[in-house]
Protein backbone atom coordinates (compact mmCIF):
# COMPACT_ATOMS: atom_id res chain seq x y z
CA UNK A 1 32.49 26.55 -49.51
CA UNK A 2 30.52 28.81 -47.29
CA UNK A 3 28.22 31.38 -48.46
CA UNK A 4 30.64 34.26 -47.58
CA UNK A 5 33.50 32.10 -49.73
CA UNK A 6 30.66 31.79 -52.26
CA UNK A 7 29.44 35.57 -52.28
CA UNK A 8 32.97 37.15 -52.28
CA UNK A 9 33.81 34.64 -55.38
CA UNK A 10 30.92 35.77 -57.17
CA UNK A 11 30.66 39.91 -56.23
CA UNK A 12 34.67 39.98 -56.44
CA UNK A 13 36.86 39.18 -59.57
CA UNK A 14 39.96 37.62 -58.08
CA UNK A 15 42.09 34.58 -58.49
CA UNK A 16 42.20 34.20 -54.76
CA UNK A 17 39.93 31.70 -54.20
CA UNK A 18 40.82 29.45 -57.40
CA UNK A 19 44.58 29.73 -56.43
CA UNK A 20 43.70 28.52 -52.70
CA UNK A 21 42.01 25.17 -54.05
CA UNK A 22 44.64 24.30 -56.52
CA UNK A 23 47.56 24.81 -54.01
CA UNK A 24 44.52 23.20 -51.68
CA UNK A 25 47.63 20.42 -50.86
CA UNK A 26 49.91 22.27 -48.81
CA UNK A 27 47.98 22.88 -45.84
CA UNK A 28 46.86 18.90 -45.69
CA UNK A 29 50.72 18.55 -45.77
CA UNK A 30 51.62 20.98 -43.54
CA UNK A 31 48.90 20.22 -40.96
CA UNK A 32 50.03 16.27 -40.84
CA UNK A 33 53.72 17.44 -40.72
CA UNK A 34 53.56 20.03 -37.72
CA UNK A 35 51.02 16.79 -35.95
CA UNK A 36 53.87 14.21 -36.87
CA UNK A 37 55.97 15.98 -35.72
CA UNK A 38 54.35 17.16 -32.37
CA UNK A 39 54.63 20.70 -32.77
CA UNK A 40 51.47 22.20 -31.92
CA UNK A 41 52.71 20.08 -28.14
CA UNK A 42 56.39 21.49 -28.27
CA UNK A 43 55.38 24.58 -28.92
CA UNK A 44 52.78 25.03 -25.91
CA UNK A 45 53.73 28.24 -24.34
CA UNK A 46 55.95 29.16 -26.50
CA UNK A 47 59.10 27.84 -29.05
CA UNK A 48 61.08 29.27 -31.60
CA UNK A 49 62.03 27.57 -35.15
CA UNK A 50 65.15 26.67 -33.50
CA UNK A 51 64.01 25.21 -30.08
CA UNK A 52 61.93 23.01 -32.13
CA UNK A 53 64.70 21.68 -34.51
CA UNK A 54 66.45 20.87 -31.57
CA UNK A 55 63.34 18.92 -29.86
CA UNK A 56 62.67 17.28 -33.15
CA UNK A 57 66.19 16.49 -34.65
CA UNK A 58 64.69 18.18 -37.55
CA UNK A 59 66.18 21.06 -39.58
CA UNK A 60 65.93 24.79 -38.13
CA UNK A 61 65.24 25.80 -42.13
CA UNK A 62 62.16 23.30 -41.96
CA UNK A 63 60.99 24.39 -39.15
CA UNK A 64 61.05 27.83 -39.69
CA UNK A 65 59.03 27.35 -43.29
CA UNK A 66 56.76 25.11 -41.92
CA UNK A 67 55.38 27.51 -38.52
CA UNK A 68 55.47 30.35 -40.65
CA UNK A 69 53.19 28.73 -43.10
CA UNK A 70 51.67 27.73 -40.06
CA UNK A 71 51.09 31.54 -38.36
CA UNK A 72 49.49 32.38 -42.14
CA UNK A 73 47.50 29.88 -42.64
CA UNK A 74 45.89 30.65 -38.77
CA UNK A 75 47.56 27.39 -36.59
CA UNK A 76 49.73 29.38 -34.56
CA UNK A 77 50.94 33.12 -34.23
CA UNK A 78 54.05 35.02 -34.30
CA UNK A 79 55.77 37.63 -32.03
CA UNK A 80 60.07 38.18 -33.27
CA UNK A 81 61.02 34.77 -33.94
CA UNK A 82 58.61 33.11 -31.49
CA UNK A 83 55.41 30.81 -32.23
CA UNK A 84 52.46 30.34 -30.12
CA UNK A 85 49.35 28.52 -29.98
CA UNK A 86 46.01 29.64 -30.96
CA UNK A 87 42.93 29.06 -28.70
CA UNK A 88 41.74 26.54 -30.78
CA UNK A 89 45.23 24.72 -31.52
CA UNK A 90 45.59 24.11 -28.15
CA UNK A 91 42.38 23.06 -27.14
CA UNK A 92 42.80 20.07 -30.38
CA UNK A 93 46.36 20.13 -31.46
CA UNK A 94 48.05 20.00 -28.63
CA UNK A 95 48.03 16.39 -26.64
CA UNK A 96 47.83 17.51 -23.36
CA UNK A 97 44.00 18.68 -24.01
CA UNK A 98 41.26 16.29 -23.24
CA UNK A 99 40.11 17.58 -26.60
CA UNK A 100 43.05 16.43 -29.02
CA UNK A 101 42.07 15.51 -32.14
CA UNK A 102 45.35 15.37 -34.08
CA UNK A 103 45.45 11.60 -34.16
CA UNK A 104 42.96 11.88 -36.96
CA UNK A 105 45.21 12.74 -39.72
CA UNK A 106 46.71 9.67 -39.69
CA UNK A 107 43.94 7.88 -41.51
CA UNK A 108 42.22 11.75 -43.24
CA UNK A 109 45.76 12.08 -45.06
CA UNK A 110 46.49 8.37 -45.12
CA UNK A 111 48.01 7.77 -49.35
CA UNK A 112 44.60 5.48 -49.52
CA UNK A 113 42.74 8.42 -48.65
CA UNK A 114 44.46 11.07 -50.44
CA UNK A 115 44.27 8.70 -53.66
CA UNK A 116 40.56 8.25 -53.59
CA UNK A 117 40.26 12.22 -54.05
CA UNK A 118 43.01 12.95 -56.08
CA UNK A 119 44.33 10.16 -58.74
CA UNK A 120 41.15 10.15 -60.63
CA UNK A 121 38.54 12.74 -59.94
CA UNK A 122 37.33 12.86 -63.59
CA UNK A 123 36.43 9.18 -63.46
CA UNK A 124 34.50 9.04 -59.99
CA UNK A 125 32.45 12.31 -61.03
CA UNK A 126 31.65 10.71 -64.38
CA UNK A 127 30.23 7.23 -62.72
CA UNK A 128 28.47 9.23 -60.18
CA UNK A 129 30.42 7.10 -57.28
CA UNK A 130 34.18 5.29 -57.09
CA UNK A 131 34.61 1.42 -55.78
CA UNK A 132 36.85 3.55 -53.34
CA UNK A 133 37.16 1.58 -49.78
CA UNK A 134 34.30 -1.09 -50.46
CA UNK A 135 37.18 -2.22 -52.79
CA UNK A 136 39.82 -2.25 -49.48
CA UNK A 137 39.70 -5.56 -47.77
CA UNK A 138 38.00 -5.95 -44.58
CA UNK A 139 41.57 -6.92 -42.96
CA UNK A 140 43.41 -3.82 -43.69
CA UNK A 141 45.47 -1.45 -41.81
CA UNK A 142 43.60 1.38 -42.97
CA UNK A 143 40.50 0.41 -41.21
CA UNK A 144 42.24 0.04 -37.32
CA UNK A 145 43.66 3.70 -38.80
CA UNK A 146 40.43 4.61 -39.05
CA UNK A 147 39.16 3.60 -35.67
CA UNK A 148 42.37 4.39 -33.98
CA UNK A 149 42.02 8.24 -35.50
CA UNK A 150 38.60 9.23 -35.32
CA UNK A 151 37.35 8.46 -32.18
CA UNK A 152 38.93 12.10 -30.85
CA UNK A 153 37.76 13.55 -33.95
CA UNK A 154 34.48 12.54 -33.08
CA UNK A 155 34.50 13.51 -29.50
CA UNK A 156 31.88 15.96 -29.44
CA UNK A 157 29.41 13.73 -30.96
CA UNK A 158 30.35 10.43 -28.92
CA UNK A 159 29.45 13.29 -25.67
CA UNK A 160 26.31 14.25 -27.56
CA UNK A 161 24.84 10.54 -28.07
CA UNK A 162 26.01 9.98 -23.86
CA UNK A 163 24.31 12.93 -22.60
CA UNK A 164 21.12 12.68 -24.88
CA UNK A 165 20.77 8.80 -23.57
CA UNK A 166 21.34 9.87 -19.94
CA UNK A 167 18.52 11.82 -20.12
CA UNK A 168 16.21 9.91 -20.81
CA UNK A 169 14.04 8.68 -17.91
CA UNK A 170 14.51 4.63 -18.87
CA UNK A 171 18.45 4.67 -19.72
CA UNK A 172 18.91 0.95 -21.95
CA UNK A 173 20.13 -2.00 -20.73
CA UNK A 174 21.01 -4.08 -23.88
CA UNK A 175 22.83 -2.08 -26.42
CA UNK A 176 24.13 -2.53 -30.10
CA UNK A 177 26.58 -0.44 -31.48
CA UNK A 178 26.58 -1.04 -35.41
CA UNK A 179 30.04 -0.41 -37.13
CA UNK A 180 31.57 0.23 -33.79
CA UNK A 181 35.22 1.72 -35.21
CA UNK A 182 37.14 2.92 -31.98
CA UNK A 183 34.17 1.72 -29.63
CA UNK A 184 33.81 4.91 -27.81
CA UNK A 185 30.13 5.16 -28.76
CA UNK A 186 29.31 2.10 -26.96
CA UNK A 187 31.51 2.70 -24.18
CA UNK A 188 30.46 6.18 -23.56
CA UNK A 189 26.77 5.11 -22.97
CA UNK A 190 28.24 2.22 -20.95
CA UNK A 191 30.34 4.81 -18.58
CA UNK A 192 26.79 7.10 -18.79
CA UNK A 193 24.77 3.98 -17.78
CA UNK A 194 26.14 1.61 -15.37
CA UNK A 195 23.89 -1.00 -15.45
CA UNK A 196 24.16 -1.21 -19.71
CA UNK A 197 25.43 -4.39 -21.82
CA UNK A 198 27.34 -3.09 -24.93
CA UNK A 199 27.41 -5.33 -28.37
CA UNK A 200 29.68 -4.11 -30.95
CA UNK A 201 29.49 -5.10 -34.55
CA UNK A 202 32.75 -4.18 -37.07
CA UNK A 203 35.82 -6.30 -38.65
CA UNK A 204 37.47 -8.30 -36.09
CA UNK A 205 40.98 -6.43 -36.79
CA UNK A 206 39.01 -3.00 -35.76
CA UNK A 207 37.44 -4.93 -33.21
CA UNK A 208 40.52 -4.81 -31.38
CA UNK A 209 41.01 -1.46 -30.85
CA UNK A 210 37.03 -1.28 -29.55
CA UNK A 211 38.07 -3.75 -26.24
CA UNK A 212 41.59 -2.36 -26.14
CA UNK A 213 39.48 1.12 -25.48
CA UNK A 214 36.53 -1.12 -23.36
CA UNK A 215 39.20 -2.48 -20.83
CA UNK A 216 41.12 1.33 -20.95
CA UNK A 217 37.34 2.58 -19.97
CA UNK A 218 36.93 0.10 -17.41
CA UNK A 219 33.94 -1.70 -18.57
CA UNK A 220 34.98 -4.60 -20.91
CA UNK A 221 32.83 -6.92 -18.26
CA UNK A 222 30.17 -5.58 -19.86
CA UNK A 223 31.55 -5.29 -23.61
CA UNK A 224 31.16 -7.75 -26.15
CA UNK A 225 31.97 -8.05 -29.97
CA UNK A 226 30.46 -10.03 -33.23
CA UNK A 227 32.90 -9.73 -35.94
CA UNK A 228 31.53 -9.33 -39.61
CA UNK A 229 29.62 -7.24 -41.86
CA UNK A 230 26.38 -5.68 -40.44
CA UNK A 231 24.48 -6.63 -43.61
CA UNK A 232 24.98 -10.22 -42.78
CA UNK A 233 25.67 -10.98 -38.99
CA UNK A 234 23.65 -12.66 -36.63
CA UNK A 235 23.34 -9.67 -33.52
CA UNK A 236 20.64 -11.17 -31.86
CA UNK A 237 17.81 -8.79 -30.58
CA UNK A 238 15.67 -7.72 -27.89
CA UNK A 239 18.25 -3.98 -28.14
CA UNK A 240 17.04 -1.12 -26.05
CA UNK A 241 18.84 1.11 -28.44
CA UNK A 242 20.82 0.65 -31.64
CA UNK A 243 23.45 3.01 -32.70
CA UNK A 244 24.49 3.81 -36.12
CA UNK A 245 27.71 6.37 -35.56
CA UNK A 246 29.04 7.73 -39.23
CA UNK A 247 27.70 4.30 -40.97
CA UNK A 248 24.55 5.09 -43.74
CA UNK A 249 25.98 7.53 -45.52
CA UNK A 250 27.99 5.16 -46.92
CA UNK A 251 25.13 3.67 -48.93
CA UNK A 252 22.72 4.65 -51.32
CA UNK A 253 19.07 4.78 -50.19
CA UNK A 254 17.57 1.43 -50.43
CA UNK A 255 20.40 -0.33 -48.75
CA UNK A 256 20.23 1.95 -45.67
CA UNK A 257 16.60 1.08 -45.84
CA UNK A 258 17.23 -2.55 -45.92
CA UNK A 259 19.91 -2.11 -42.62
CA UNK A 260 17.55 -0.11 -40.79
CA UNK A 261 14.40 -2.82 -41.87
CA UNK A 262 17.17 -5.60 -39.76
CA UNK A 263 17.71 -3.29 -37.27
CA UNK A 264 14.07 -2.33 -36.46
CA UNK A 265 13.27 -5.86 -36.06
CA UNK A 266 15.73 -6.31 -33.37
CA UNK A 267 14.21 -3.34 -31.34
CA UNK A 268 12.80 -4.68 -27.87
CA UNK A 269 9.56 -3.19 -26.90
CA UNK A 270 10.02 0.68 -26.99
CA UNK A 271 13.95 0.16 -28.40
CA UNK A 272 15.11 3.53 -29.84
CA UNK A 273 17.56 3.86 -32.69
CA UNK A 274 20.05 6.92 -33.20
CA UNK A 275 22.61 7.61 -36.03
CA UNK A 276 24.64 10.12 -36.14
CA UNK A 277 24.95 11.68 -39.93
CA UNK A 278 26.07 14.70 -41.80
CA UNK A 279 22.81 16.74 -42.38
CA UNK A 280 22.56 19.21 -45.19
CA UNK A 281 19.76 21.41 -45.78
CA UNK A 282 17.66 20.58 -48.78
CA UNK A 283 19.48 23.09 -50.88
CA UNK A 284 22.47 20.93 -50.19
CA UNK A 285 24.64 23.41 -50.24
CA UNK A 286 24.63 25.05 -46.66
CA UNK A 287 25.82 24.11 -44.04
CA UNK A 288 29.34 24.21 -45.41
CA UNK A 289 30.76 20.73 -43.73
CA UNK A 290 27.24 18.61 -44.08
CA UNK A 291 27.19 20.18 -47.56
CA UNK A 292 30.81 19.23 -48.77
CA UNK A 293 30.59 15.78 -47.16
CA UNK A 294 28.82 14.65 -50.40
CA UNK A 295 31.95 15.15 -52.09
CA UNK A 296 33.80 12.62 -49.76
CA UNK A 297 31.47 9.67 -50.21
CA UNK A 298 31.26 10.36 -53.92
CA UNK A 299 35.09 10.19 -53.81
CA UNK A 300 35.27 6.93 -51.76
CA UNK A 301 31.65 5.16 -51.79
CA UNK A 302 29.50 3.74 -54.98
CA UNK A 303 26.81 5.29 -53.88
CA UNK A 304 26.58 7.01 -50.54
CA UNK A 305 25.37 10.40 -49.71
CA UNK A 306 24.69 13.37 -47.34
CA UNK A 307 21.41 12.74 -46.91
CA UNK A 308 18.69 15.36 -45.92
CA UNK A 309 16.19 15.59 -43.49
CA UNK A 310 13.49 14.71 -46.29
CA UNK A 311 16.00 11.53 -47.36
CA UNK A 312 16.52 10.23 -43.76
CA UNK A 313 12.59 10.60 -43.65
CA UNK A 314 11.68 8.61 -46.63
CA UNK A 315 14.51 5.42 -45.71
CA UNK A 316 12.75 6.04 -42.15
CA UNK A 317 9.75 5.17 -44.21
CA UNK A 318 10.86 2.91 -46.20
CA UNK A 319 12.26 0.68 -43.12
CA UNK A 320 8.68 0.69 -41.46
CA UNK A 321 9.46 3.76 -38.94
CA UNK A 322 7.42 7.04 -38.91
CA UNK A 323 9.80 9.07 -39.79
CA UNK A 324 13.71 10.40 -38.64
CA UNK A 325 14.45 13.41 -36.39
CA UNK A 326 17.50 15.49 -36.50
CA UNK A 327 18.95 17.46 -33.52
CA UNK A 328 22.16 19.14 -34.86
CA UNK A 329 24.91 18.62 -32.58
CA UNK A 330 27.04 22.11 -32.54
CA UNK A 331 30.04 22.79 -32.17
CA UNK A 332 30.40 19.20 -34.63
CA UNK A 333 28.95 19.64 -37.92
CA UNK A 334 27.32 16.31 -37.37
CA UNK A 335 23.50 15.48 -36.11
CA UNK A 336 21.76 12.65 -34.09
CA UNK A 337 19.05 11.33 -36.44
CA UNK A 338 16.59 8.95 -34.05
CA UNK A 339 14.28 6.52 -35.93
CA UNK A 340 11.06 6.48 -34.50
């Protein structure tokens, strides 16, 4: 919740905002519907309910419903019986922009994701963590979902890690990308620096996807894979820079100290290490995204966590490095955290 959400629930006596989470559903459905669907891409300059019944064999009555909910909810607008776009809808709903990010609610509102939140809430709050996905097995389809959906959901900060590495005077030549997903981390820095050597660690299903998107990239001569668990794979050393994209706050605190303890000894001589995390403030409750994340990985971890600037700094610690610094990453919620 933001603090304006917060203030006007405390300074105004209203069901509004208690209504709005309880009937929180219908805009998860609707929003994976209209992307199913391809509406927010039919629609581009303009469509009407029944222009799109007829491009989706679907029912005019459906339609209708559905981009009306839509124009209220604040996807599209409305002029007579015409929808449009909103600015933001088509710059990530619609999949002519470079910045879609629609592809994402396949895994978000995947039923394995929707039932970690919602069968048993009660129980997962009362054991302070769920088995949630480190109960799914390492071969399922929900993790090449995963890779296959985020990786344009994560788009600004896969640009953010690229652009802060080509800055830097000595760009890496051996890289590691730890619980590699989709890749595009990897193969980001190796577009950004042509002279880099990529290694990505995941499952071997996801691993797929990762040189699928390597040889669509035009660098899989200079991409290779280890399949396995990062907690027990051999990955060599002598790494210019590690990268940890979306992958500690999945754990509680000594376990991401124990990762980053393996990972600092395979550091060549001035190696760097970034992650990219979720950072909350230490009252944990602003920003509203970094804040709320906690929620998810109570939901679907044992143990994991939005960690804070003062957490990140004490597993920093705890690993052997001085300490972790955060440079936020707007328009993403999410942060680079570098090791040091």
């Amino acid at each position: 919740m933001s603090s304006t959400a917060a203030e006007a629930g405390m300074d105004e006596v209203s069901p509004n905002l208690i209504v709005d989470a309880m009937f929180a559903c219908r805009k998860t459905a609707a929003i994976k519907a209209a992307i199913e669907l391809d509406i927010f891409t039919l629609i581009g300059d303009g469509g009407s309910a029944a222009s799109l019944a007829a491009a989706t064999n679907a029912a005019e009555r459906g339609l209708r419903i559905l981009c009306d909910y839509l124009v209220v909810e604040g996807f599209l607008t409305k002029t007579g019986d015409d929808y449009a776009l909103t600015p933001s809808s088509r710059a990530f709903l619609d999949r002519h922009s470079p910045a879609y990010m629609g592809a994402a609610v396949e895994f978000l509102a995947a039923p394995e994701m929707n039932s970690q939140f919602l069968d048993d809430p009660i129980s997962y709050v009362r054991n302070g963590g769920s088995v949630g996905l480190a109960n799914i097995s390492a071969d399922n389809p929900v993790w090449v979902k995963f890779a296959r959906g985020m990786g344009a959901f994560m788009a600004v900060s896969i640009a953010g890690v690229a652009a802060e590495v080509a800055s830097w005077a000595r760009p890496p030549k051996k890289v590691l990308d730890i619980a590699a997903g989709h890749g595009r981390f990897g193969i980001e820095i190796a577009k950004t620096v042509p002279s880099a050597e990529i290694v990505a660690v995941d499952w071997s299903s996801v691993l797929e996807l990762a040189k699928h998107h390597a040889r669509e990239f035009g660098v899989a001569e200079r991409y290779r894979t280890i399949a396995g668990s990062a907690f027990e794979v051999d990955w060599g050393g002598d790494y210019d820079l590690i990268l940890l994209p979306n992958f500690l706050h999945h754990f509680d605190m000594e376990t991401c100290a124990g990762l980053l303890r393996k990972v600092k000894g395979s550091l060549s001589a001035g190696g760097k290490v970034i992650a990219v995390e979720f950072v909350p403030n230490e009252d944990r409750i602003s920003p509203p995204f970094a804040a709320a994340f906690s929620l998810a990985m109570l939901a679907t971890t044992p143990s994991g966590d939005a960690y804070t600037q003062k957490d990140l700094n004490e597993m920093a610690q705890r690993a052997g490095f001085r300490n972790a610094a955060v440079k936020p990453l707007p328009p993403s919620p999410a942060s680079l955290v570098f090791f040091e």
